[in-house]
Structures are given as structure tokens and as C-alpha cells.
Protein backbone atom coordinates (compact mmCIF):
# COMPACT_ATOMS: atom_id res chain seq x y z
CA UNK A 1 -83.46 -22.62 20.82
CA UNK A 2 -83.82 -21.89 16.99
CA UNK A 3 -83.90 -18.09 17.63
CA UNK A 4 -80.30 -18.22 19.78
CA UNK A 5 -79.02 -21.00 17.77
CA UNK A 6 -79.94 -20.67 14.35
CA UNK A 7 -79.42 -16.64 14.01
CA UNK A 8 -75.84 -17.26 15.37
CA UNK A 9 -75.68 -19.95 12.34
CA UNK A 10 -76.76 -17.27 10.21
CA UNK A 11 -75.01 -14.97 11.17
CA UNK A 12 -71.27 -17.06 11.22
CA UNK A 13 -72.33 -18.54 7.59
CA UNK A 14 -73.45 -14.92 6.46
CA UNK A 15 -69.73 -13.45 7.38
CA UNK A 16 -67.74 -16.25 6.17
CA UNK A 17 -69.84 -16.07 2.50
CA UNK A 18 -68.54 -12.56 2.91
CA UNK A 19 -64.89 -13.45 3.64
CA UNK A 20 -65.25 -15.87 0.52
CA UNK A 21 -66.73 -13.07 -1.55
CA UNK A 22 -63.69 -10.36 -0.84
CA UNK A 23 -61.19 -12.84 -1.37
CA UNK A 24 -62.47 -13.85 -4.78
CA UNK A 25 -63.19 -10.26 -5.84
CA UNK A 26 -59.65 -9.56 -4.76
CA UNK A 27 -58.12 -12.44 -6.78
CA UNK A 28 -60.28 -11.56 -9.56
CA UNK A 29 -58.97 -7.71 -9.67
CA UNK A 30 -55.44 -8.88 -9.59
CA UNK A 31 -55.90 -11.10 -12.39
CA UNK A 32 -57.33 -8.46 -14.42
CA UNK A 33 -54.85 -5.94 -13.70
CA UNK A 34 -51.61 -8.75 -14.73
CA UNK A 35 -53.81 -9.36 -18.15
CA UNK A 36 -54.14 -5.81 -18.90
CA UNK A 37 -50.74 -5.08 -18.19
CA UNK A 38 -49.27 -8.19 -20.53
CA UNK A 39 -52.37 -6.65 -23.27
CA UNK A 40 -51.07 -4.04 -23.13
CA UNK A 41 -47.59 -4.88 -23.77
CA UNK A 42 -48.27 -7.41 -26.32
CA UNK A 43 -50.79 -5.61 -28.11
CA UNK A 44 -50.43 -1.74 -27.22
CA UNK A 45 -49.21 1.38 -29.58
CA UNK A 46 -46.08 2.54 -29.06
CA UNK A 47 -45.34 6.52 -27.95
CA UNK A 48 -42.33 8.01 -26.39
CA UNK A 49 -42.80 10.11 -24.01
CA UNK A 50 -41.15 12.82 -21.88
CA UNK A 51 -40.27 12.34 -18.47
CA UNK A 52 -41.48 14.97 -16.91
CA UNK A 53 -40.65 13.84 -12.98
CA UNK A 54 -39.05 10.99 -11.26
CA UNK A 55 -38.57 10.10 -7.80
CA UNK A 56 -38.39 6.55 -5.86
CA UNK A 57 -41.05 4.78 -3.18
CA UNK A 58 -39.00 3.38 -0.18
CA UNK A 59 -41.31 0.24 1.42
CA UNK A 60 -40.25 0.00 4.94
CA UNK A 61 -41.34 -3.64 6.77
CA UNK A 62 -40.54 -4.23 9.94
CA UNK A 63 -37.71 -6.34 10.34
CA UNK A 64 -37.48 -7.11 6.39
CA UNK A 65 -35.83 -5.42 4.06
CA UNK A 66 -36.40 -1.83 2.03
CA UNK A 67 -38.21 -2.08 -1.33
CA UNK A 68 -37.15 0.59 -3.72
CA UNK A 69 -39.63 1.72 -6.55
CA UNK A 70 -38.82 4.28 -9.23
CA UNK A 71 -41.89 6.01 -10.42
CA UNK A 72 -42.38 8.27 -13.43
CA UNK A 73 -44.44 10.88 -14.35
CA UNK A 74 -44.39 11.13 -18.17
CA UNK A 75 -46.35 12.94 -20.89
CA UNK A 76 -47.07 12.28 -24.53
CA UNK A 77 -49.22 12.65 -27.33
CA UNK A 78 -51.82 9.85 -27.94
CA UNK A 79 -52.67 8.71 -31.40
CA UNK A 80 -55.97 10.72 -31.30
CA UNK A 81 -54.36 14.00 -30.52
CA UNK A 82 -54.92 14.64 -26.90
CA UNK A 83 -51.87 15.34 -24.33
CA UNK A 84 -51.75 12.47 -21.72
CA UNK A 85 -49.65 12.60 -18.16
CA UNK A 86 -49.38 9.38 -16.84
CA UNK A 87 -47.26 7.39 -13.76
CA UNK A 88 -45.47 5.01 -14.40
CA UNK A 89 -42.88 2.36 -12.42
CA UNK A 90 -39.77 1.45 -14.43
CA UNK A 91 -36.74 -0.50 -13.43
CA UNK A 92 -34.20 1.62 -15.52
CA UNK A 93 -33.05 4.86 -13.97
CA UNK A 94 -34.33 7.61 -15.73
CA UNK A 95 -34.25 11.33 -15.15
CA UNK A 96 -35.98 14.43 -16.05
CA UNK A 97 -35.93 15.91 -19.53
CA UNK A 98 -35.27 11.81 -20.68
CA UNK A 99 -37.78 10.14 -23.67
CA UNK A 100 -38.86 6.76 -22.15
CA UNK A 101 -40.37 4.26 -24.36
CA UNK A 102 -44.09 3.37 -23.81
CA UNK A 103 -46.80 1.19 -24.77
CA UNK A 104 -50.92 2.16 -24.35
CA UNK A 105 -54.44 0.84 -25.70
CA UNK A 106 -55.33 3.61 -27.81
CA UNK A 107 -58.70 3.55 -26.01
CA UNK A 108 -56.57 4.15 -22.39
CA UNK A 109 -53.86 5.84 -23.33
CA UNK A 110 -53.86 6.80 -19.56
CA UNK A 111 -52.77 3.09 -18.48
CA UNK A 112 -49.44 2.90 -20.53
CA UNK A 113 -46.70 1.26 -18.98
CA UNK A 114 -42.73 1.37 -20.04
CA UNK A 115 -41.80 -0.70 -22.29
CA UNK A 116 -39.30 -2.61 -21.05
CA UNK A 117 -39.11 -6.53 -20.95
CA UNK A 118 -42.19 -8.30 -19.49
CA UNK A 119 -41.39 -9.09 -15.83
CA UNK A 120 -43.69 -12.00 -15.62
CA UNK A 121 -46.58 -12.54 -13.20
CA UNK A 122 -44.51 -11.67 -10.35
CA UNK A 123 -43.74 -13.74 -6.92
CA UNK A 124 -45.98 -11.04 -5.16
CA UNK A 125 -48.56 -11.92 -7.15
CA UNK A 126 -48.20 -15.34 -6.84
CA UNK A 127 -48.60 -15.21 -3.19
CA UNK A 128 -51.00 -12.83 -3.45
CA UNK A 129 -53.30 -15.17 -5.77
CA UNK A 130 -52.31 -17.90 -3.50
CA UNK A 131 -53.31 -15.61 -0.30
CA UNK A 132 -57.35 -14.84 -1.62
CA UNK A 133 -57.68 -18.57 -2.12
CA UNK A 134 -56.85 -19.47 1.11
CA UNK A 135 -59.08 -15.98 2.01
CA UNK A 136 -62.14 -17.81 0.26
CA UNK A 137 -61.25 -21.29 1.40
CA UNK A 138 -61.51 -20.08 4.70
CA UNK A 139 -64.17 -17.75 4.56
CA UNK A 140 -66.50 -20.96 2.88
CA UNK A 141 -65.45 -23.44 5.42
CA UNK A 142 -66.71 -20.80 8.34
CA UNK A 143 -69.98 -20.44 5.84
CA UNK A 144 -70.14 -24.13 5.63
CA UNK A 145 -69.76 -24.26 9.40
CA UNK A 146 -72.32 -21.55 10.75
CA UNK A 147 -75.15 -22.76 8.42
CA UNK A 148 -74.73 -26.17 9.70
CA UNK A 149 -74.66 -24.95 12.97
CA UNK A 150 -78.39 -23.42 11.97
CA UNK A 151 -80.26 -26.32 11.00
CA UNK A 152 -78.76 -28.73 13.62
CA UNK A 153 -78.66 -26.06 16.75
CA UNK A 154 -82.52 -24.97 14.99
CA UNK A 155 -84.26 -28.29 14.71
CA UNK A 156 -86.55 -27.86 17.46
CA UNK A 157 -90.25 -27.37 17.50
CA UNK A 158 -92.13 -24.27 18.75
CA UNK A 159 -92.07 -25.22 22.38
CA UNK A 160 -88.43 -25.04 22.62
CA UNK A 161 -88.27 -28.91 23.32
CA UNK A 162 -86.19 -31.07 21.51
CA UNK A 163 -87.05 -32.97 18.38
CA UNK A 164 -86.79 -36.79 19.24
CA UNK A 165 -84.58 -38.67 16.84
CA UNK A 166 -86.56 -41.73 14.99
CA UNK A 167 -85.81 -44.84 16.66
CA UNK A 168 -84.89 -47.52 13.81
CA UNK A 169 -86.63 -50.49 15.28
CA UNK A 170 -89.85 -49.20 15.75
CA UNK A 171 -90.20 -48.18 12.10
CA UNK A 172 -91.84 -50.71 9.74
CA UNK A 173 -89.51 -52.17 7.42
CA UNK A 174 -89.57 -54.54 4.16
């Protein structure tokens, strides 16, 4: 019984630890990348920078609405010298030939971002965050679930019989 039972345990706790496992990375990467961006706002050196291309992202969801995203491709000089072409997303419209304000690390001057008024976290990444802890919630209850399921279906002996329970009343007592 152990071998059918108990590998299937195994197996179902073994893919839900990996369901829990994805959803925290994910959370974890999102969280970084909001922190980083709000670093680098708060803390980063300012450049301007050419705009060197525009053009916008149309998100099409069935039966929702369009999402419109203007993207940037802009150059400047870092403080260290070197020519940097990075994309950006910016809510103003800009177009080519414009100087758009920027902000960068000077040790990744290849993650600027516009400078433009923080946005705050964001409801999509709100329900994102909310999303990965159900995805690990989940993914831990199934865990929690198939390794049960492996020591009660495998509690058996060698034979394949049964264990017996232990009968209260024929143990000694105080």
C-alpha cells in the first residue's frame, strides 16, 4: 500500500511545495522591481536625455478594455562617460528629437526611468502581490495535503496488511 499510497503523497506534497515556491519567488521579484523603481526615483542622478524613438503598446483582453502604453527609447550620457540607450514607459506624450527628464543609479544607468511623479505601488501590483499569496497559500495547503496523505495512506507494514490501531482499554494505565 505504502508504495501506491505514499509516492502519490509525495508526489501531490512535492508539486504543491513547488506551486508555493513560484508564487513566492514571483511576489518576491515584484517587490524588488517596485523598490528599485521608488530607489531609484528617490535616490537616483538626474540626466536628460534624447528621445530617440517613441511608439505605444496596445493590450488587447478579451472582452475588457484596451491598455495603451507609451514607450521610449532614449539616450544619454551617464556620469562616468559612457553613452546609454535605454526604454522607457512615460505617461506624457513625447516625440522624437524631445529631452525627457530621467533619473538612474549611477551603477545602472541602464534602469533609469522618467522622472515624472511617483505613481505609487500600482492596483496591478496590488493584485498581483495579492495573486502569489493566494499562489503559495494554495500550493502549501496541496503540500500539506499530499504529505499527509503519505504517512496515513503509508502506515502499513511490509506485508501490505494493515497496522491495527491500539485499543485504549487493553493498555495499562495509572
Amino acid at each position: 500500500m505504502f508504495a501506491v499510497g505514499g509516492a502519490f503523497g509525495v508526489v501531490f506534497g512535492c508539486v504543491g511545495l513547488l506551486f508555493a515556491l513560484v508564487g513566492i519567488a514571483m511576489l518576491v521579484g515584484v517587490v524588488r522591481r517596485v523598490s528599485e523603481h521608488r530607489r531609484t526615483l528617490r535616490e537616483g542622478l538626474r540626466a536628460q536625455a534624447r528621445c530617440l524613438e517613441t511608439y505605444v503598446v496596445r493590450t488587447h483582453r478579451s472582452g475588457g478594455p484596451v491598455h495603451h502604453q507609451r514607450r521610449l527609447i532614449v539616450g544619454f550620457r551617464a556620469g562616468d562617460g559612457r553613452d546609454v540607450r535605454v526604454q522607457v514607459t512615460s505617461r506624457q506624450p513625447y516625440v522624437t528629437g524631445d529631452m525627457v527628464p530621467l533619473r538612474h543609479l549611477p551603477h545602472r544607468p541602464e534602469r533609469a526611468v522618467v522622472d515624472e511623479a511617483p505613481t505609487g505601488v500600482g492596483v496591478v501590483s496590488c493584485l498581483f502581490g495579492g495573486a502569489m499569496v493566494v499562489f503559495t497559500c494554495v500550493g502549501l495547503f496541496f503540500a500539506a495535503i499530499g504529505f499527509g496523505a503519505a504517512v496515513f495512506l503509508g502506515a502499513s507494514d511490509d506485508d501490505g496488511a494493515p497496522v491495527p490501531l491500539p485499543d485504549p482499554h487493553l493498555t495499562a494505565g495509572p
